[in-house]
Protein backbone atom coordinates (compact mmCIF):
# COMPACT_ATOMS: atom_id res chain seq x y z
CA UNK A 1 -22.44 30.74 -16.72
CA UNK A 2 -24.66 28.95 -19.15
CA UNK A 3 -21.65 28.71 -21.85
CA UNK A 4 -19.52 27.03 -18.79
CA UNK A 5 -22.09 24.33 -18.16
CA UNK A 6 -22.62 23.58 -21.81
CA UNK A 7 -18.43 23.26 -22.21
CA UNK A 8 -18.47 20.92 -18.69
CA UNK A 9 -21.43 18.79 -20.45
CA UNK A 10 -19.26 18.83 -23.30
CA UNK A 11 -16.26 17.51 -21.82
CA UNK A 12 -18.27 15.14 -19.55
CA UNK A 13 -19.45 13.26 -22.79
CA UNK A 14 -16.57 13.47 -25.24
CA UNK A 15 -14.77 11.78 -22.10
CA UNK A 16 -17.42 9.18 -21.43
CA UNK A 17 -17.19 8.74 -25.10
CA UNK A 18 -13.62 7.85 -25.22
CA UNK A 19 -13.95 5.29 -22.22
CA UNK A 20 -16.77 3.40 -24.15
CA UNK A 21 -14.83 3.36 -27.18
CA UNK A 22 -11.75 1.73 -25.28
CA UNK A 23 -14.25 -0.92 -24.00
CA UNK A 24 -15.57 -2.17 -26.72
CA UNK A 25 -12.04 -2.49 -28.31
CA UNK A 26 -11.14 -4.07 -25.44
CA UNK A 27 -14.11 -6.29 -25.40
CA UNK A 28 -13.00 -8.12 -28.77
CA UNK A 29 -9.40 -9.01 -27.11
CA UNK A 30 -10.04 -11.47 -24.69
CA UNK A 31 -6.71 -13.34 -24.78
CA UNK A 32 -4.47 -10.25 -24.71
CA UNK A 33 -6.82 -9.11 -21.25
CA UNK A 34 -6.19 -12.82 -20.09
CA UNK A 35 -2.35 -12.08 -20.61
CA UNK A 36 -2.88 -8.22 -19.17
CA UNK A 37 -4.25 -10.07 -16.42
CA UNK A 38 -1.46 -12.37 -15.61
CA UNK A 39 1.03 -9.98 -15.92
CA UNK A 40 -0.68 -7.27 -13.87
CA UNK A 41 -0.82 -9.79 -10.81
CA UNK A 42 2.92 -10.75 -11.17
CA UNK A 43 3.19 -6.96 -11.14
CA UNK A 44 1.63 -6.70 -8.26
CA UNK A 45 3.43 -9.47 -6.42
CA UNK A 46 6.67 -7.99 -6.51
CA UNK A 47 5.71 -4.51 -5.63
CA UNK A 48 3.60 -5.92 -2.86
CA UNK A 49 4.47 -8.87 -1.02
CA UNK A 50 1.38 -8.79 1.37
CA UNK A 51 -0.75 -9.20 -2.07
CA UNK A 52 0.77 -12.55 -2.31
CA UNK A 53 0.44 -13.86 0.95
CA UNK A 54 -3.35 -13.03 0.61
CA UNK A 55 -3.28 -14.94 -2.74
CA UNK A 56 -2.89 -18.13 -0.55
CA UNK A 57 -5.69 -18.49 1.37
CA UNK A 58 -8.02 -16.37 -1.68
CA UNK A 59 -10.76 -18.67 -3.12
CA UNK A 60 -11.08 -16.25 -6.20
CA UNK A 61 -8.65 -13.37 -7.54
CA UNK A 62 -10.47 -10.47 -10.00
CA UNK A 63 -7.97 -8.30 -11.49
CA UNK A 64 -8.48 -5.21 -13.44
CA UNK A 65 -5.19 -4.18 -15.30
CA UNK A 66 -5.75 -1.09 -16.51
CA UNK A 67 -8.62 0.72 -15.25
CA UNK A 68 -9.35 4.43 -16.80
CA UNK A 69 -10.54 7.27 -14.70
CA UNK A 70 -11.34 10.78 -16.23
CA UNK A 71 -13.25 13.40 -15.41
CA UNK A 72 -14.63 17.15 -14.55
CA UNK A 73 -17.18 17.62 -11.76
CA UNK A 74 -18.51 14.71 -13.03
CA UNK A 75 -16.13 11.43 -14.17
CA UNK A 76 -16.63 7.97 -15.15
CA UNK A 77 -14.07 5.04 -14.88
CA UNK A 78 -13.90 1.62 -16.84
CA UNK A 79 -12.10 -1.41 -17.03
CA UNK A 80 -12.11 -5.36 -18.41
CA UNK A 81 -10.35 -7.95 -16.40
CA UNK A 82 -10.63 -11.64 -15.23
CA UNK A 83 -11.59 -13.55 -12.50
CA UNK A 84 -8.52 -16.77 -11.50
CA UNK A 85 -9.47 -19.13 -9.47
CA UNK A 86 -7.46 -22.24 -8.59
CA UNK A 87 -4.62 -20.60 -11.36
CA UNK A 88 -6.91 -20.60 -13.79
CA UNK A 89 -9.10 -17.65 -15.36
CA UNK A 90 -12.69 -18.60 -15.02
CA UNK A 91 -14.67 -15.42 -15.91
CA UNK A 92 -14.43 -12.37 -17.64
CA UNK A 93 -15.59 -8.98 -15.80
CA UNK A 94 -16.13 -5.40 -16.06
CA UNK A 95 -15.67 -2.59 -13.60
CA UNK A 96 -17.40 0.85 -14.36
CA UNK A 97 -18.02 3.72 -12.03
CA UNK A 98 -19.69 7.24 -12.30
CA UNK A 99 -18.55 10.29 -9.64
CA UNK A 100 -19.94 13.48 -9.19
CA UNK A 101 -17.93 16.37 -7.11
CA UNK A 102 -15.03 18.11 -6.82
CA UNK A 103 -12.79 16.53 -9.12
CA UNK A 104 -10.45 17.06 -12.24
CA UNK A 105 -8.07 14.44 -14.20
CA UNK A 106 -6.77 11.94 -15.59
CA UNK A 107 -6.04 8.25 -14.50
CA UNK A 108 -5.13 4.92 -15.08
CA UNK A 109 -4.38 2.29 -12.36
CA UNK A 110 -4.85 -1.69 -11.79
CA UNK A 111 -7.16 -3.21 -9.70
CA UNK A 112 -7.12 -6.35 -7.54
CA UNK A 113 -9.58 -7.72 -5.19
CA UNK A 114 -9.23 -10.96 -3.21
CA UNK A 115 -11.95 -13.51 -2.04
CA UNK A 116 -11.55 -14.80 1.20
CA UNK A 117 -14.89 -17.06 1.47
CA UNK A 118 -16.46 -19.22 -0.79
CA UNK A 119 -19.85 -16.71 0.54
CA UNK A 120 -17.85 -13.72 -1.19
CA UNK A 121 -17.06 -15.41 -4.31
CA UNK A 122 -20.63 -17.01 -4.54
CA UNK A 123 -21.98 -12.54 -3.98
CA UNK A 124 -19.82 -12.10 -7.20
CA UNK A 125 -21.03 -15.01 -9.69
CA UNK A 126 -24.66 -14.73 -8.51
CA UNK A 127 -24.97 -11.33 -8.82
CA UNK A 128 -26.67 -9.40 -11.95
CA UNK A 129 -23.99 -6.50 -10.91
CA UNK A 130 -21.68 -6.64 -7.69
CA UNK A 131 -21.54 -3.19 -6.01
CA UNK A 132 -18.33 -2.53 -4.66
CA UNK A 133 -19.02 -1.34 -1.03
CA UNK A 134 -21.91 -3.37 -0.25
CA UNK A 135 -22.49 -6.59 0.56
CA UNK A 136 -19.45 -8.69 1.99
CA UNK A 137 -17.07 -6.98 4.72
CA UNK A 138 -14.62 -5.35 1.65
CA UNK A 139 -11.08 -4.09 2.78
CA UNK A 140 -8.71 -1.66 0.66
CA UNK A 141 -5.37 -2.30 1.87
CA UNK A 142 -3.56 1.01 1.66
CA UNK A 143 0.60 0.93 2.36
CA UNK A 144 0.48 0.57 5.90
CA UNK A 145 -1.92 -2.35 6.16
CA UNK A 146 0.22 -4.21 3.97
CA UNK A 147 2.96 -4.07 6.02
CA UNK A 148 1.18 -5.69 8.18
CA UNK A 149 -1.22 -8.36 6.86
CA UNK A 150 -0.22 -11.87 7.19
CA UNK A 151 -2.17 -15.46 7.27
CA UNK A 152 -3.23 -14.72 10.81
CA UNK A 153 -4.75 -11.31 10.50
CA UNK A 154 -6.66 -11.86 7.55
CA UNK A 155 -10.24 -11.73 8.99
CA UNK A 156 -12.28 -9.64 6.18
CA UNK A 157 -14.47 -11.15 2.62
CA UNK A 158 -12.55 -9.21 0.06
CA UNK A 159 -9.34 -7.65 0.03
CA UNK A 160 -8.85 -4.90 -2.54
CA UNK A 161 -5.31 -3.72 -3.65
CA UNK A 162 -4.84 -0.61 -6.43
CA UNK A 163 -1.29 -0.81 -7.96
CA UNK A 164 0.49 0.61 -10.89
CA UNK A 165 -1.32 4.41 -10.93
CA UNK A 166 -0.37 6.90 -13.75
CA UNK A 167 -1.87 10.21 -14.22
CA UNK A 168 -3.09 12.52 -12.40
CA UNK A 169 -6.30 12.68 -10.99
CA UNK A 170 -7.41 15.19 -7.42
CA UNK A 171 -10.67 16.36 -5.48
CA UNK A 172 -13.28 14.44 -3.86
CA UNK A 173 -17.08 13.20 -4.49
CA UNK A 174 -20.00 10.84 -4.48
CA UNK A 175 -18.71 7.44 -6.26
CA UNK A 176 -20.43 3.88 -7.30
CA UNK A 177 -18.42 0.73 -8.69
CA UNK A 178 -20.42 -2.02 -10.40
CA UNK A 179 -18.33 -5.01 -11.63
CA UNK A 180 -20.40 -7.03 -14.11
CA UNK A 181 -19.74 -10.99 -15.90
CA UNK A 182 -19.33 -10.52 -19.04
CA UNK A 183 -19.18 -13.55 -22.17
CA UNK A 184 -16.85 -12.96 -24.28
């Protein structure tokens, strides 16, 4: 049993490891996360039209393009992306999460959440760290709500949309986001 735990501990680090790596090579290309960025919400647009009639009435658009999930029992995720307001980026941002539970895998996926209110927006610039959960009313729109958001319906702070998954990644646990400003 003990040789089992040491081998999970193992595995737990080399993969938190790997993820750190990744972000500070990400961290010295801006620009090409600024393209990612772009890119990933044209991406998005096409492969879900309710994502763009959100976009309208959004004061502020974060997108994550490639966010990395791994992990064993316990996992940890990470990704860089940019905040675009008024078609412009304004900010640069990191998302990072630690689990614990039943879990094993692999996974990347992208990562968009929309600002309805200038009060949301204001929660994410004047925080040291925004928790994803808490504090404005926050929304993931799965398949089915899509079909059926339009300008009228939207009601909620923050509308969160995960696109473009690869890998594989099952089982179920405790799980914390943090996104965090970062100057490039």
């Amino acid at each position: 049993m003990a040789k089992y735990l040491r081998f999970t501990q193992f595995i737990i680090a080399l993969v938190i490891m790997i993820l750190i790596g990744q972000s500070q090579t990400l961290a010295k290309e801006k620009k090409g996360v600024d393209a990612d960025v772009q890119a990933a919400l044209n991406r998005l647009y096409r492969t879900t039209p309710a994502a763009k009639v959100v976009a309208k009435q959004a004061k502020g658009i974060l997108v994550f393009p490639k966010v990395r999930k791994a992990g064993f029992i316990a996992g940890a995720q990470y990704g860089e992306g940019a905040l675009i307001q008024r078609g412009r980026i304004t900010g640069h941002y990191n998302i990072a999460a630690a689990s614990y539970g039943l879990q094993a895998g692999v996974q990347t996926f992208g990562y968009a959440m929309f600002f309805m209110s200038d009060s949301a927006l204001e929660s994410l610039n004047n925080s040291a760290g925004f928790e994803v959960g808490t504090g404005p009313s926050f929304v993931v729109v799965d398949t089915g709500m899509a079909k059926t958001l339009t300008t009228k319906t939207i009601r909620n702070d923050v509308y969160a949309f995960i696109f473009g998954q690869k890998g594989l990644m099952g089982g179920f646990g405790l799980q914390g986001s943090k996104i965090t400003r970062v100057n490039p």
